[in-house]
PDB file of N, CA and C in Angstrom:
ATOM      1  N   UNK A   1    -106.064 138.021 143.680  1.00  0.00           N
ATOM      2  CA  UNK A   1    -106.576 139.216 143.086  1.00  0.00           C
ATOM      3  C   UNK A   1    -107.253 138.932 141.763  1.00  0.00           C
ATOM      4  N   UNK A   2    -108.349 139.920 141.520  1.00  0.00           N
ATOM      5  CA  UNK A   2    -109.055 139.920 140.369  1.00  0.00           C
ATOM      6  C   UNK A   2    -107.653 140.419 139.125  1.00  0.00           C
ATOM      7  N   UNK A   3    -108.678 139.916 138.194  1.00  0.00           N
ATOM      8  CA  UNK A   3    -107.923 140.585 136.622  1.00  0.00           C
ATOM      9  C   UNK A   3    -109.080 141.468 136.045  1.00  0.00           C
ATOM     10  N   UNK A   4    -108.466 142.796 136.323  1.00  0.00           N
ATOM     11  CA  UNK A   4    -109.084 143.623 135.931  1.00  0.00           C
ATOM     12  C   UNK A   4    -108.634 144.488 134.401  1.00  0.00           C
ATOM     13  N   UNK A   5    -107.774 144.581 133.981  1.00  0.00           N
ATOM     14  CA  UNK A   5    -106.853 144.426 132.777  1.00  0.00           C
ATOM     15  C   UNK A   5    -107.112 143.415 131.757  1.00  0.00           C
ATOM     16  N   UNK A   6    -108.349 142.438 131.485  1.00  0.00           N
ATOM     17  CA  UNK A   6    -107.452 141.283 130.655  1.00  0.00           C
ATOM     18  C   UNK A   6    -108.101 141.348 129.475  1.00  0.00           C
ATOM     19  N   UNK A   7    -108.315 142.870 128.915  1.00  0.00           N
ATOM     20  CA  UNK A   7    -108.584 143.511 127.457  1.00  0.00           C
ATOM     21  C   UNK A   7    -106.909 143.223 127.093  1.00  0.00           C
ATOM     22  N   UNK A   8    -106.307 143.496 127.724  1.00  0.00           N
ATOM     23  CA  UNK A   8    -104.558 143.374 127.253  1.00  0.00           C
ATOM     24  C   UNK A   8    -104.430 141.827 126.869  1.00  0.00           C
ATOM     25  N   UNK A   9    -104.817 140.868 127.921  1.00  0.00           N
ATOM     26  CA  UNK A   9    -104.398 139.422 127.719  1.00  0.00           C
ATOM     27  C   UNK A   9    -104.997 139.148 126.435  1.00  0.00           C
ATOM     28  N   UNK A  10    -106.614 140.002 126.325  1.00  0.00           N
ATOM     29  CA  UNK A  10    -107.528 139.097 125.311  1.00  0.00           C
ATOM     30  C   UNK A  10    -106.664 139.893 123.515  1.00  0.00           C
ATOM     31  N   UNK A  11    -106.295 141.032 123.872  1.00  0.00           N
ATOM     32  CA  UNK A  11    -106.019 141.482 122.342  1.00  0.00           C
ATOM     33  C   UNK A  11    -104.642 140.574 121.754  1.00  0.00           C
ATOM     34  N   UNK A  12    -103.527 140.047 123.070  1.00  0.00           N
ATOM     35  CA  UNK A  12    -102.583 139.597 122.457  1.00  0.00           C
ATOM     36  C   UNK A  12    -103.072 138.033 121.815  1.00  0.00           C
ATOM     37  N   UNK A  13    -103.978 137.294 122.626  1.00  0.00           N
ATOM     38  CA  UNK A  13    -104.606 136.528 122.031  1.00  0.00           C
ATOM     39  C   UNK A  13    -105.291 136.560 120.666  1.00  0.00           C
ATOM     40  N   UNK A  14    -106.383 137.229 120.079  1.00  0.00           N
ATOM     41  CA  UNK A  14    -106.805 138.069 118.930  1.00  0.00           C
ATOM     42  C   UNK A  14    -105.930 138.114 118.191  1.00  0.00           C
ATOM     43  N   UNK A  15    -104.871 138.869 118.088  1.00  0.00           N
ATOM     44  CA  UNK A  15    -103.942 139.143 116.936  1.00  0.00           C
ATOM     45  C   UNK A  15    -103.055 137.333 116.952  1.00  0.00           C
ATOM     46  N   UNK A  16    -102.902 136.592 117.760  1.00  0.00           N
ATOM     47  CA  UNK A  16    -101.812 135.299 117.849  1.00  0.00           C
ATOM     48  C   UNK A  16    -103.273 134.430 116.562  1.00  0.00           C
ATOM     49  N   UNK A  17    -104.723 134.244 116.985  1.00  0.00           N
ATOM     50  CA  UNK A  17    -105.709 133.545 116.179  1.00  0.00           C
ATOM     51  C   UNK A  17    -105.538 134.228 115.068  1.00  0.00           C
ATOM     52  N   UNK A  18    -106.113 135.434 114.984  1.00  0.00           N
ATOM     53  CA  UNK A  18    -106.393 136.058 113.726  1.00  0.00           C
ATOM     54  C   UNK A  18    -105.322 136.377 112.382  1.00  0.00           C
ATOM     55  N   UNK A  19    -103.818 137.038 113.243  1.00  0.00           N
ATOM     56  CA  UNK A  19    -103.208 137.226 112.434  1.00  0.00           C
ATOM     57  C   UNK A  19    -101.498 136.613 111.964  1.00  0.00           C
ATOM     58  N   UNK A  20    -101.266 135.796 113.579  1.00  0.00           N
ATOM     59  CA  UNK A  20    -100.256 135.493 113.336  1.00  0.00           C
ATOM     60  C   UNK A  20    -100.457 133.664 112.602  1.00  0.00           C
ATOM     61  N   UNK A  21    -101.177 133.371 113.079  1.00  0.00           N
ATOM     62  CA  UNK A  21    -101.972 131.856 112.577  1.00  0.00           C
ATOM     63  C   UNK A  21    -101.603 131.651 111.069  1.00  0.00           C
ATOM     64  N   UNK A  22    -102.115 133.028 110.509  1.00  0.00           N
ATOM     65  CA  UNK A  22    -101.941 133.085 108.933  1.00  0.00           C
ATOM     66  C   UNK A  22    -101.017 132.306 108.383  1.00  0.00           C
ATOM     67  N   UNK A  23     -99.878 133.468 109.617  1.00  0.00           N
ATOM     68  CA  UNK A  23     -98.310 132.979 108.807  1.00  0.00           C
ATOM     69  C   UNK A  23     -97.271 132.221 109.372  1.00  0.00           C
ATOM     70  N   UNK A  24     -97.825 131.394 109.658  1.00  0.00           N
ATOM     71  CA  UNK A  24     -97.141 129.877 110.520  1.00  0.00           C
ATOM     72  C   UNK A  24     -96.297 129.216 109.532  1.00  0.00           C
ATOM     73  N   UNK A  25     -96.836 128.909 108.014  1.00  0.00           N
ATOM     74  CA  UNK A  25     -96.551 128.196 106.965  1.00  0.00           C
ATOM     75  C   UNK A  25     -94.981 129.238 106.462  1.00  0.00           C
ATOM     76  N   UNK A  26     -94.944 130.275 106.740  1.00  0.00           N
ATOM     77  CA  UNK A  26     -93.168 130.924 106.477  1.00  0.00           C
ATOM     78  C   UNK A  26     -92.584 130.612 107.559  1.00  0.00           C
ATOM     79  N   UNK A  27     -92.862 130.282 108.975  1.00  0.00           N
ATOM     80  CA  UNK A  27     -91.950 130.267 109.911  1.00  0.00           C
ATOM     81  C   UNK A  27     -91.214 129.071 109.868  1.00  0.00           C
ATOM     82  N   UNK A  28     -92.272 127.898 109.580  1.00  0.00           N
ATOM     83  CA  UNK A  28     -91.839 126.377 109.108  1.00  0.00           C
ATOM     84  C   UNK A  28     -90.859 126.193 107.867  1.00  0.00           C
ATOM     85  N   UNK A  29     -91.328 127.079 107.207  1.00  0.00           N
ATOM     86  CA  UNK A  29     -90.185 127.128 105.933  1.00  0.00           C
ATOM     87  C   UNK A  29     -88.957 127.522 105.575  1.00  0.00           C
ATOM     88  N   UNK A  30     -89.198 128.310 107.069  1.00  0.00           N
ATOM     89  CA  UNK A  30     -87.618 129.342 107.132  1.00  0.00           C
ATOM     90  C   UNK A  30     -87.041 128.398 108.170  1.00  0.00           C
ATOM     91  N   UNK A  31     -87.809 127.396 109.064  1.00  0.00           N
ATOM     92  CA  UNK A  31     -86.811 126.363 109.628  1.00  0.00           C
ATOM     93  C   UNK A  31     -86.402 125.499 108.736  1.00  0.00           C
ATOM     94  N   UNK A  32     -87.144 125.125 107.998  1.00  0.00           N
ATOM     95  CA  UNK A  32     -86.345 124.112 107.247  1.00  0.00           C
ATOM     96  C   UNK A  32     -85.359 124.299 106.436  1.00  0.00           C
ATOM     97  N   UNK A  33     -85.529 125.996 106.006  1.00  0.00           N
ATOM     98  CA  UNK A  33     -84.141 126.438 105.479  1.00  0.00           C
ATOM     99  C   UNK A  33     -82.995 126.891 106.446  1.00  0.00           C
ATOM    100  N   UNK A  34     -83.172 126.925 107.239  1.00  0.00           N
ATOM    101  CA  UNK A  34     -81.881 127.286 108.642  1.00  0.00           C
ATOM    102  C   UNK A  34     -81.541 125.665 108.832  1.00  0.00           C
ATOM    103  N   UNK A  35     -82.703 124.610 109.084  1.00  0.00           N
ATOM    104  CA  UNK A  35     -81.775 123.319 109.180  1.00  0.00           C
ATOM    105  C   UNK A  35     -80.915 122.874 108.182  1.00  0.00           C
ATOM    106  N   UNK A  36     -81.408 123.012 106.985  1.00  0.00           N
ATOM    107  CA  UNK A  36     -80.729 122.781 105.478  1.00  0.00           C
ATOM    108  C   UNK A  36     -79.441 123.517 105.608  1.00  0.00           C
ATOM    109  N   UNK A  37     -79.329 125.108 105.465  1.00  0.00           N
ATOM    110  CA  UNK A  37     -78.400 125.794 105.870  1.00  0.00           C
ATOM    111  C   UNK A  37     -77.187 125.188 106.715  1.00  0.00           C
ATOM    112  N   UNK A  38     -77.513 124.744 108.379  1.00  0.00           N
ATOM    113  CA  UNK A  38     -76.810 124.589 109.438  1.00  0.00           C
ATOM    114  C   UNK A  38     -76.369 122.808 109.336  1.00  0.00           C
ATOM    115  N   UNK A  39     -77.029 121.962 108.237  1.00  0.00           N
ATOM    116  CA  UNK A  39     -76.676 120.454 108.282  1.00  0.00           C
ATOM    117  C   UNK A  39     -75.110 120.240 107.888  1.00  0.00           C
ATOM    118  N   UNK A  40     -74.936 121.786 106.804  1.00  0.00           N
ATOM    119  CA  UNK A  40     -73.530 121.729 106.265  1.00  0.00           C
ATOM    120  C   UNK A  40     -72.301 122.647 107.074  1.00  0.00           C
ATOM    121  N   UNK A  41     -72.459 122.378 107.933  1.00  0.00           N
ATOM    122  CA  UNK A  41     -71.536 123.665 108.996  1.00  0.00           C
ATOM    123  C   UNK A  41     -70.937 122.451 110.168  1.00  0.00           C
ATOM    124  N   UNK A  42     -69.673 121.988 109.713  1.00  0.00           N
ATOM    125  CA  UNK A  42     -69.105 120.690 110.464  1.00  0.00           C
ATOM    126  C   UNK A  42     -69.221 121.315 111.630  1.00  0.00           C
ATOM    127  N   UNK A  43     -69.306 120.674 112.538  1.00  0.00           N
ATOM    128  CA  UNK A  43     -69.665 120.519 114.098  1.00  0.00           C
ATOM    129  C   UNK A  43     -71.029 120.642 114.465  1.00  0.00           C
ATOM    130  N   UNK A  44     -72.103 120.826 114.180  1.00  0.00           N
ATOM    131  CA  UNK A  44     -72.918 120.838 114.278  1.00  0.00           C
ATOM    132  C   UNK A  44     -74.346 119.503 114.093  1.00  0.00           C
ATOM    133  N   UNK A  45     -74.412 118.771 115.148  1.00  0.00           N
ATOM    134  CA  UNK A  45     -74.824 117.709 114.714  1.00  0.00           C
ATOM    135  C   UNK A  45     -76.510 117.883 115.121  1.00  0.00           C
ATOM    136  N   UNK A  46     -77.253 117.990 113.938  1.00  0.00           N
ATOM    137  CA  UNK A  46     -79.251 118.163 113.837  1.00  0.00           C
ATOM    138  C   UNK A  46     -79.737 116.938 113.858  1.00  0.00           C
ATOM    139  N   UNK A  47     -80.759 116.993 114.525  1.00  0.00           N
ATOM    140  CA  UNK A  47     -81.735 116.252 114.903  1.00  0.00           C
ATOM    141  C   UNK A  47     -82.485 115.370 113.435  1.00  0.00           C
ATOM    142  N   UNK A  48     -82.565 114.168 113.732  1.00  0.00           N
ATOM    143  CA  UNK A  48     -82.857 113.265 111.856  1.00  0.00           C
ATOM    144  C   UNK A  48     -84.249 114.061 111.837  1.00  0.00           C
ATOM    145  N   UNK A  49     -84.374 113.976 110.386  1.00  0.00           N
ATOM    146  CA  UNK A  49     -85.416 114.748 109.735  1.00  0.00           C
ATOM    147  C   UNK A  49     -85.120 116.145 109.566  1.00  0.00           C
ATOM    148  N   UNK A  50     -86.526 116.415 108.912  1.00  0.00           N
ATOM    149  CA  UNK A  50     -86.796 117.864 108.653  1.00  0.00           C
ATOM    150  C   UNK A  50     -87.435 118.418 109.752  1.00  0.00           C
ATOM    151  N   UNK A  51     -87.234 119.730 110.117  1.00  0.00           N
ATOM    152  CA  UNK A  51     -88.480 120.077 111.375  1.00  0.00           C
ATOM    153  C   UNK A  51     -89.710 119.985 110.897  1.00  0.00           C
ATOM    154  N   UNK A  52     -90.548 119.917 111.970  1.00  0.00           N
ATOM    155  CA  UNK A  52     -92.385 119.561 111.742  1.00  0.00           C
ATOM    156  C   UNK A  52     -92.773 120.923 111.860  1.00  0.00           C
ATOM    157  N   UNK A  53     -91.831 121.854 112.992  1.00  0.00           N
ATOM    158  CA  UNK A  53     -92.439 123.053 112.707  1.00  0.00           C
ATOM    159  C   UNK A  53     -91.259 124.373 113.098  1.00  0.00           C
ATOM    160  N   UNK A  54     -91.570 125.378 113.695  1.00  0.00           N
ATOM    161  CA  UNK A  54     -90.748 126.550 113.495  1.00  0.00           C
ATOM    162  C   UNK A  54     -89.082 126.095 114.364  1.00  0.00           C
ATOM    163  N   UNK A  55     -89.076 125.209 114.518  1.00  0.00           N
ATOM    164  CA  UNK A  55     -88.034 124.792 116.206  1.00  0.00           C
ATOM    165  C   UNK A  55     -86.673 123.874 115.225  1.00  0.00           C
ATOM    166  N   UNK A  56     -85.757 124.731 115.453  1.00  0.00           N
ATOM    167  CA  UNK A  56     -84.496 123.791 114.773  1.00  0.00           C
ATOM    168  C   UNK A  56     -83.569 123.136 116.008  1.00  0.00           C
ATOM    169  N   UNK A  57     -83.219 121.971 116.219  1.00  0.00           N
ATOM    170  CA  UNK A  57     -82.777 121.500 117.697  1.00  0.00           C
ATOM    171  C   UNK A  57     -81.367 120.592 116.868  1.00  0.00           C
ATOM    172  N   UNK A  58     -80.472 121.406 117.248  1.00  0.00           N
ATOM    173  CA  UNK A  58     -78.805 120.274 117.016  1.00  0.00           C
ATOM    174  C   UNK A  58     -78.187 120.385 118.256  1.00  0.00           C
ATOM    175  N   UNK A  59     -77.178 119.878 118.655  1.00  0.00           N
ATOM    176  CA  UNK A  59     -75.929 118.973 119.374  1.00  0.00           C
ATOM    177  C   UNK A  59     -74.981 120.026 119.311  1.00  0.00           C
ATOM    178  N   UNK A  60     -73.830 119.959 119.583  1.00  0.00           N
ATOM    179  CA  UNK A  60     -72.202 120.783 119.538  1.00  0.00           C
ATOM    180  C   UNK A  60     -71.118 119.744 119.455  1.00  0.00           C
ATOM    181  N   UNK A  61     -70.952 119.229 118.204  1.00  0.00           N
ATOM    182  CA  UNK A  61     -70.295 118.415 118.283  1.00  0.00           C
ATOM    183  C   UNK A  61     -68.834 118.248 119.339  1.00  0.00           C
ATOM    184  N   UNK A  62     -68.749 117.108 120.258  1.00  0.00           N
ATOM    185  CA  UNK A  62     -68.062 116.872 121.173  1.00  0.00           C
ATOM    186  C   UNK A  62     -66.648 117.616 120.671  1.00  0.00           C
ATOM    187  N   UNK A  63     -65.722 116.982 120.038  1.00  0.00           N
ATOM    188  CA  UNK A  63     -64.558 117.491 119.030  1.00  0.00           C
ATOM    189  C   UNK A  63     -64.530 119.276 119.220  1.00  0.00           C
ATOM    190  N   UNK A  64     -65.775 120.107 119.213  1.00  0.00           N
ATOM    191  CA  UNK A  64     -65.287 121.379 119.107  1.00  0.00           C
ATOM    192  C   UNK A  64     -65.023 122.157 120.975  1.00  0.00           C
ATOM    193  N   UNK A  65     -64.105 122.795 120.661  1.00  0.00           N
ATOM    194  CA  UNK A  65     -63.599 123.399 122.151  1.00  0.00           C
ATOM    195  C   UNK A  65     -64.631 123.954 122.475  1.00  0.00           C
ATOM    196  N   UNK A  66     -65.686 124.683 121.934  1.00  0.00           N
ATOM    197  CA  UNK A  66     -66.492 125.697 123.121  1.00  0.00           C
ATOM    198  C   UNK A  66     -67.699 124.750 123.245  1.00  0.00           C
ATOM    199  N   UNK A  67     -68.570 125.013 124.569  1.00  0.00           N
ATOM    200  CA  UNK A  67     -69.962 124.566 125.142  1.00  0.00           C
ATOM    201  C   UNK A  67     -70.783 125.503 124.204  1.00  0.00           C
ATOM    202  N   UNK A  68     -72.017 125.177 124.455  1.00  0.00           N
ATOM    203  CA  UNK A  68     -73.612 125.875 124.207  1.00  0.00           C
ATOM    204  C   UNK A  68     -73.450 127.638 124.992  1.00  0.00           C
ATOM    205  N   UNK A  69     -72.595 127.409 126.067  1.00  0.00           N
ATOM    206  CA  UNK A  69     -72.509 128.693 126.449  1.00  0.00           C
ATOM    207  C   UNK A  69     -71.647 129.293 125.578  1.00  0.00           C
ATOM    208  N   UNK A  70     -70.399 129.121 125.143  1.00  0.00           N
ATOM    209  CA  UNK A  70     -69.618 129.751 124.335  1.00  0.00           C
ATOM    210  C   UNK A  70     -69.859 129.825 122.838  1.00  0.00           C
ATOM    211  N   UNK A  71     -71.112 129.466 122.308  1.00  0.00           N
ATOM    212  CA  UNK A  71     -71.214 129.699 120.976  1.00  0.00           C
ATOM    213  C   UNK A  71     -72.016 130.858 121.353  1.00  0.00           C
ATOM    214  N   UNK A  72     -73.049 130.723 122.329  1.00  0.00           N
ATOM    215  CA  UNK A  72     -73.896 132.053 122.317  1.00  0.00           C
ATOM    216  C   UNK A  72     -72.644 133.365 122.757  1.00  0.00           C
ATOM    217  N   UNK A  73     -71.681 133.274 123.207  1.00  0.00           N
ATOM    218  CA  UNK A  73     -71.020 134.372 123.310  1.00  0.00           C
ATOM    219  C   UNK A  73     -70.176 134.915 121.937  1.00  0.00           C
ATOM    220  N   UNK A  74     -69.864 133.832 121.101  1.00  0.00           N
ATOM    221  CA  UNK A  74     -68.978 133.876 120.076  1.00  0.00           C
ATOM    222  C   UNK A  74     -70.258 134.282 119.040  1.00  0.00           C
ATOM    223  N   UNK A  75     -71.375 134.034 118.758  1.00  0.00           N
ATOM    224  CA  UNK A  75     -72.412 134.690 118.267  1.00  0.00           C
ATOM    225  C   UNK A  75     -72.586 136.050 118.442  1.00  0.00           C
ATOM    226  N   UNK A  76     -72.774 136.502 119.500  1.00  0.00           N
ATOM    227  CA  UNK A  76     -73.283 137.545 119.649  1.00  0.00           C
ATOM    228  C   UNK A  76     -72.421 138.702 118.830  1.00  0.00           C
ATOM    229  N   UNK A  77     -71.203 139.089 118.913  1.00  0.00           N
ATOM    230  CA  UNK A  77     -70.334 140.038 117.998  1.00  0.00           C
ATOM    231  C   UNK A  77     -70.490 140.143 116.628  1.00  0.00           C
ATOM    232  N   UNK A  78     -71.712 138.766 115.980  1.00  0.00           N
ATOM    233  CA  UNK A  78     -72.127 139.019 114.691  1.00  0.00           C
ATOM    234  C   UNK A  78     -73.737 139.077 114.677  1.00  0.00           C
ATOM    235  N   UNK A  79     -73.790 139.754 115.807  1.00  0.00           N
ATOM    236  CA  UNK A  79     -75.621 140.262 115.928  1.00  0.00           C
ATOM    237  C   UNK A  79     -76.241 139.000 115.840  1.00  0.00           C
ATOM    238  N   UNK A  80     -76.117 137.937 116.371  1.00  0.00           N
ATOM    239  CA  UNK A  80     -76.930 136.619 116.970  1.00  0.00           C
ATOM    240  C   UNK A  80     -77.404 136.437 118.084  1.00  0.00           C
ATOM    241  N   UNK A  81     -78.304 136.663 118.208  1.00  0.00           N
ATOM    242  CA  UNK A  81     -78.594 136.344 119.844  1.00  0.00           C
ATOM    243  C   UNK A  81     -79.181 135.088 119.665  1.00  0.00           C
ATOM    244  N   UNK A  82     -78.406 134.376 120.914  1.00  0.00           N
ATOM    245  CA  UNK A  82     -79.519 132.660 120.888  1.00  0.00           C
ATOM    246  C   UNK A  82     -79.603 132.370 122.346  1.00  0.00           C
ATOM    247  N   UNK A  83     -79.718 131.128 122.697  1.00  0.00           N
ATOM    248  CA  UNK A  83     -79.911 130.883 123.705  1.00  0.00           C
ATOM    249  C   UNK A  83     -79.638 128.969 123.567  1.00  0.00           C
ATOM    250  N   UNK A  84     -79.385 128.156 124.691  1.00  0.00           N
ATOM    251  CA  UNK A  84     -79.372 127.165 124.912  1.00  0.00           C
ATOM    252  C   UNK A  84     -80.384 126.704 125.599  1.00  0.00           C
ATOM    253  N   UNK A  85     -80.839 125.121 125.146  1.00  0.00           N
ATOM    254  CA  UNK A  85     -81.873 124.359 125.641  1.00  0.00           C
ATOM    255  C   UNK A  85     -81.189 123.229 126.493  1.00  0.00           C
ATOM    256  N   UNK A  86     -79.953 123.383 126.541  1.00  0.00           N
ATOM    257  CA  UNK A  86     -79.523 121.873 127.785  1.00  0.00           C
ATOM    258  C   UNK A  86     -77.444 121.995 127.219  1.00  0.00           C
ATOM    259  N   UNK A  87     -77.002 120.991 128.014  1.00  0.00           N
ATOM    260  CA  UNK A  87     -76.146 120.949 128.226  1.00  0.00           C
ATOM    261  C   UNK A  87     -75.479 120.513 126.356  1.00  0.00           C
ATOM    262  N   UNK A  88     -74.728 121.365 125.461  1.00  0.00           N
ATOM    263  CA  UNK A  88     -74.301 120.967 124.285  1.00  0.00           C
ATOM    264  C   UNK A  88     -75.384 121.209 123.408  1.00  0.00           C
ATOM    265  N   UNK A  89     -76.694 121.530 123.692  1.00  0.00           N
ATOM    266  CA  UNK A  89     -77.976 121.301 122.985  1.00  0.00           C
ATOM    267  C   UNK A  89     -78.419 122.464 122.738  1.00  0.00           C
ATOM    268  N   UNK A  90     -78.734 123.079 121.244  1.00  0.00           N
ATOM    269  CA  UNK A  90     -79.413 123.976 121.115  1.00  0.00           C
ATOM    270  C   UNK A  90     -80.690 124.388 120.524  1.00  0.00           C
ATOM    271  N   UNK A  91     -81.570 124.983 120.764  1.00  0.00           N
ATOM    272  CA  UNK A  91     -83.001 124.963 120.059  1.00  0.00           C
ATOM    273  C   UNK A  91     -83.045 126.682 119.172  1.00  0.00           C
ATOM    274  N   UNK A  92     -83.203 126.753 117.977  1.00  0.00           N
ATOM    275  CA  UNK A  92     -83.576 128.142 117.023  1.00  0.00           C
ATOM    276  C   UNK A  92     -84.949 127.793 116.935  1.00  0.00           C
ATOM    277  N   UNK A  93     -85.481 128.826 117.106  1.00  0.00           N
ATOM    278  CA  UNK A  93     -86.944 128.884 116.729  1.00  0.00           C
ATOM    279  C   UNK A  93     -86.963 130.530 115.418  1.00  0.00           C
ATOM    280  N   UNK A  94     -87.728 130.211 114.658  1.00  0.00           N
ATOM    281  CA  UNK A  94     -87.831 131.086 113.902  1.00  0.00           C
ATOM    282  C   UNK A  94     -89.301 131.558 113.982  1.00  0.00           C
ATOM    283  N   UNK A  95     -89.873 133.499 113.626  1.00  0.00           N
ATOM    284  CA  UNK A  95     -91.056 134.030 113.785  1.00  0.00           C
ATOM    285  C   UNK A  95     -91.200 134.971 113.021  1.00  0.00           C
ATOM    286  N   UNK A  96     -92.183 135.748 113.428  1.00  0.00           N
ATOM    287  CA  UNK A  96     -92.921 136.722 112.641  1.00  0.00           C
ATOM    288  C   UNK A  96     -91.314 137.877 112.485  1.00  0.00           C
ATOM    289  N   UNK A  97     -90.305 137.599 113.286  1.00  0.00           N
ATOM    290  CA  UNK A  97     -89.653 138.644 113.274  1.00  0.00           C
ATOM    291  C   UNK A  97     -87.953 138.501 112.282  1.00  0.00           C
ATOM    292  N   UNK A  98     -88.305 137.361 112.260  1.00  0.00           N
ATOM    293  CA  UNK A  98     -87.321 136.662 111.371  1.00  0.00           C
ATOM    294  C   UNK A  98     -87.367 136.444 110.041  1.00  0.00           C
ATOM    295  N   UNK A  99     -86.928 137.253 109.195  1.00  0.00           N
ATOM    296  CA  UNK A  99     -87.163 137.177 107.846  1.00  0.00           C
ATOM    297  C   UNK A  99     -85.669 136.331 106.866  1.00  0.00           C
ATOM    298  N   UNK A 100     -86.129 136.577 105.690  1.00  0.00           N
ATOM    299  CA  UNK A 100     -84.940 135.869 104.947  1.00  0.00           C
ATOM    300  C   UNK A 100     -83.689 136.264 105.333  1.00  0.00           C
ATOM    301  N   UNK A 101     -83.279 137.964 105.277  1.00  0.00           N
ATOM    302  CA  UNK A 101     -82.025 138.482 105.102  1.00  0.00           C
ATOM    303  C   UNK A 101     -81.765 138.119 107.267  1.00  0.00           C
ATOM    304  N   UNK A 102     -82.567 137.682 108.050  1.00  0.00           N
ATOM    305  CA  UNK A 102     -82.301 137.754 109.171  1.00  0.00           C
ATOM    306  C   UNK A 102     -81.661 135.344 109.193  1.00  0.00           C
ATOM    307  N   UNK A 103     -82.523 135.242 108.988  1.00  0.00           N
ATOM    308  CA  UNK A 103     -81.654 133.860 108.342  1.00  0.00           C
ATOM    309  C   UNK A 103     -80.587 133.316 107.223  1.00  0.00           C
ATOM    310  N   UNK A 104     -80.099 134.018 106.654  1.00  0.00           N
ATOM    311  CA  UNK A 104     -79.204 134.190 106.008  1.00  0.00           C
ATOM    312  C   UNK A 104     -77.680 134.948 107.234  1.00  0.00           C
ATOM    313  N   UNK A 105     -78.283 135.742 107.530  1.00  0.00           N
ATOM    314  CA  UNK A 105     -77.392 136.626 108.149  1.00  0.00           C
ATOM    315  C   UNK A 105     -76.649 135.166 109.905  1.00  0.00           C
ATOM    316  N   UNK A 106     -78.000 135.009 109.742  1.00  0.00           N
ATOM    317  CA  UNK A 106     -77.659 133.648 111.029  1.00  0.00           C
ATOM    318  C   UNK A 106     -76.821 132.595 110.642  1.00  0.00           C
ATOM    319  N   UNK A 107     -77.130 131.879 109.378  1.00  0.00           N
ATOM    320  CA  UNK A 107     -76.205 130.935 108.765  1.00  0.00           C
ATOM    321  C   UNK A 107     -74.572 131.165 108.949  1.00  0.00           C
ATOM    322  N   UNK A 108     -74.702 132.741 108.104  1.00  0.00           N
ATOM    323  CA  UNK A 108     -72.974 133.266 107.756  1.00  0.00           C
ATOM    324  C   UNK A 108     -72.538 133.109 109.511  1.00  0.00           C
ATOM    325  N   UNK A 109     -73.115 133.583 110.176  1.00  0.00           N
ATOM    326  CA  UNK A 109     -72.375 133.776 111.425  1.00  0.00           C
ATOM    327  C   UNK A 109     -71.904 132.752 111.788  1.00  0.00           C
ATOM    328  N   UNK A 110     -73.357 131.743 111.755  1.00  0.00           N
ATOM    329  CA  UNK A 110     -72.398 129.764 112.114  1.00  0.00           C
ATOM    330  C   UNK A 110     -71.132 129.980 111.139  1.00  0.00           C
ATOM    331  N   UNK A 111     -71.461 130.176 110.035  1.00  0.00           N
ATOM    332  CA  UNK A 111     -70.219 129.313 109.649  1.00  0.00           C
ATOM    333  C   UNK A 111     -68.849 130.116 109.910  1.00  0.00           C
ATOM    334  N   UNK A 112     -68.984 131.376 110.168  1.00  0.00           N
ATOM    335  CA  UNK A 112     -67.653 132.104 110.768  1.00  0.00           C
ATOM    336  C   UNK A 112     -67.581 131.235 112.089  1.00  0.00           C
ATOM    337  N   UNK A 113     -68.609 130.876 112.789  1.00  0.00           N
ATOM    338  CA  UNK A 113     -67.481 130.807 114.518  1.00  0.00           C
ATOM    339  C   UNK A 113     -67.550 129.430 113.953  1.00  0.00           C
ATOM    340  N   UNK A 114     -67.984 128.321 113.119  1.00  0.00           N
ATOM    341  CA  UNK A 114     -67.255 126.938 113.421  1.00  0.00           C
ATOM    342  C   UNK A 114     -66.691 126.901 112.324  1.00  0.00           C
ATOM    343  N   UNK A 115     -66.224 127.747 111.663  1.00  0.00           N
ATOM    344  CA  UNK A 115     -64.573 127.900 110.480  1.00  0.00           C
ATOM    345  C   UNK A 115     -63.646 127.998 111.343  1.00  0.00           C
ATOM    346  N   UNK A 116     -63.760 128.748 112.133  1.00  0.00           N
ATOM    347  CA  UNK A 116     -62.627 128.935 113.186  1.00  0.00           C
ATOM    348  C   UNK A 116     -62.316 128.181 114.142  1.00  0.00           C
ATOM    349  N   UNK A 117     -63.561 127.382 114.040  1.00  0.00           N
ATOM    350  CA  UNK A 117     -63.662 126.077 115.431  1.00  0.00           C
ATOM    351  C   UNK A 117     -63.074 124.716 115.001  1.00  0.00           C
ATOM    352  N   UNK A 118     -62.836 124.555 113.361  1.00  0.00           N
ATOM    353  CA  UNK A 118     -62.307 123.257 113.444  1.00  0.00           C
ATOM    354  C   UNK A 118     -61.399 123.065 113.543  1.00  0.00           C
TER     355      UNK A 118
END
């Protein structure tokens, strides 16, 4: 089938060049402050370096009882939603929708469920 609609495809494109492009340089900055943040939260083992860009990727350290599945459940009751990238492995990406008080608010939550985890 034809695409007869793709004024829709082309505007979400438009606004991703024009306006979200801008502000790439806070999303990178707010990863590097969530990795900084999350380097000091024992069990949690990050990837060497700083991120290159919006994508924070750590480990679950072996030692703690819950999987990648059970942190996203133990998250969620403090308004975290995440998701897992592989078995123990997790990826945060930070965006246009993620601001300071929303990374801050992410940090405290790590460190409530792995205070309780060691």
């Amino acid at each position: 089938g034809g695409m007869r609609q793709v004024g829709v495809i082309a505007a979400a494109g438009i606004i991703a060049l024009q306006t979200m492009s801008k502000r790439l340089g806070e999303d990178h900055t707010r990863a590097r402050k969530l990795a900084e943040g999350l380097q000091h939260i024992d069990g949690l083992v990050l990837d060497e370096g700083k991120p290159q860009s919006n994508m924070v990727y750590f480990n679950i350290a072996d030692r703690i009882s819950f999987d990648e599945k059970g942190l996203v459940e133990k998250l969620m009751p403090h308004g975290v939603q995440i998701d897992w990238s592989g078995p123990g492995r997790i990826r945060l990406v930070t965006h246009y929708a993620i601001d300071d008080s929303a990374l801050e608010k992410t940090l405290s939550a790590f460190r409530r469920v792995f205070g309780s985890a060691a």
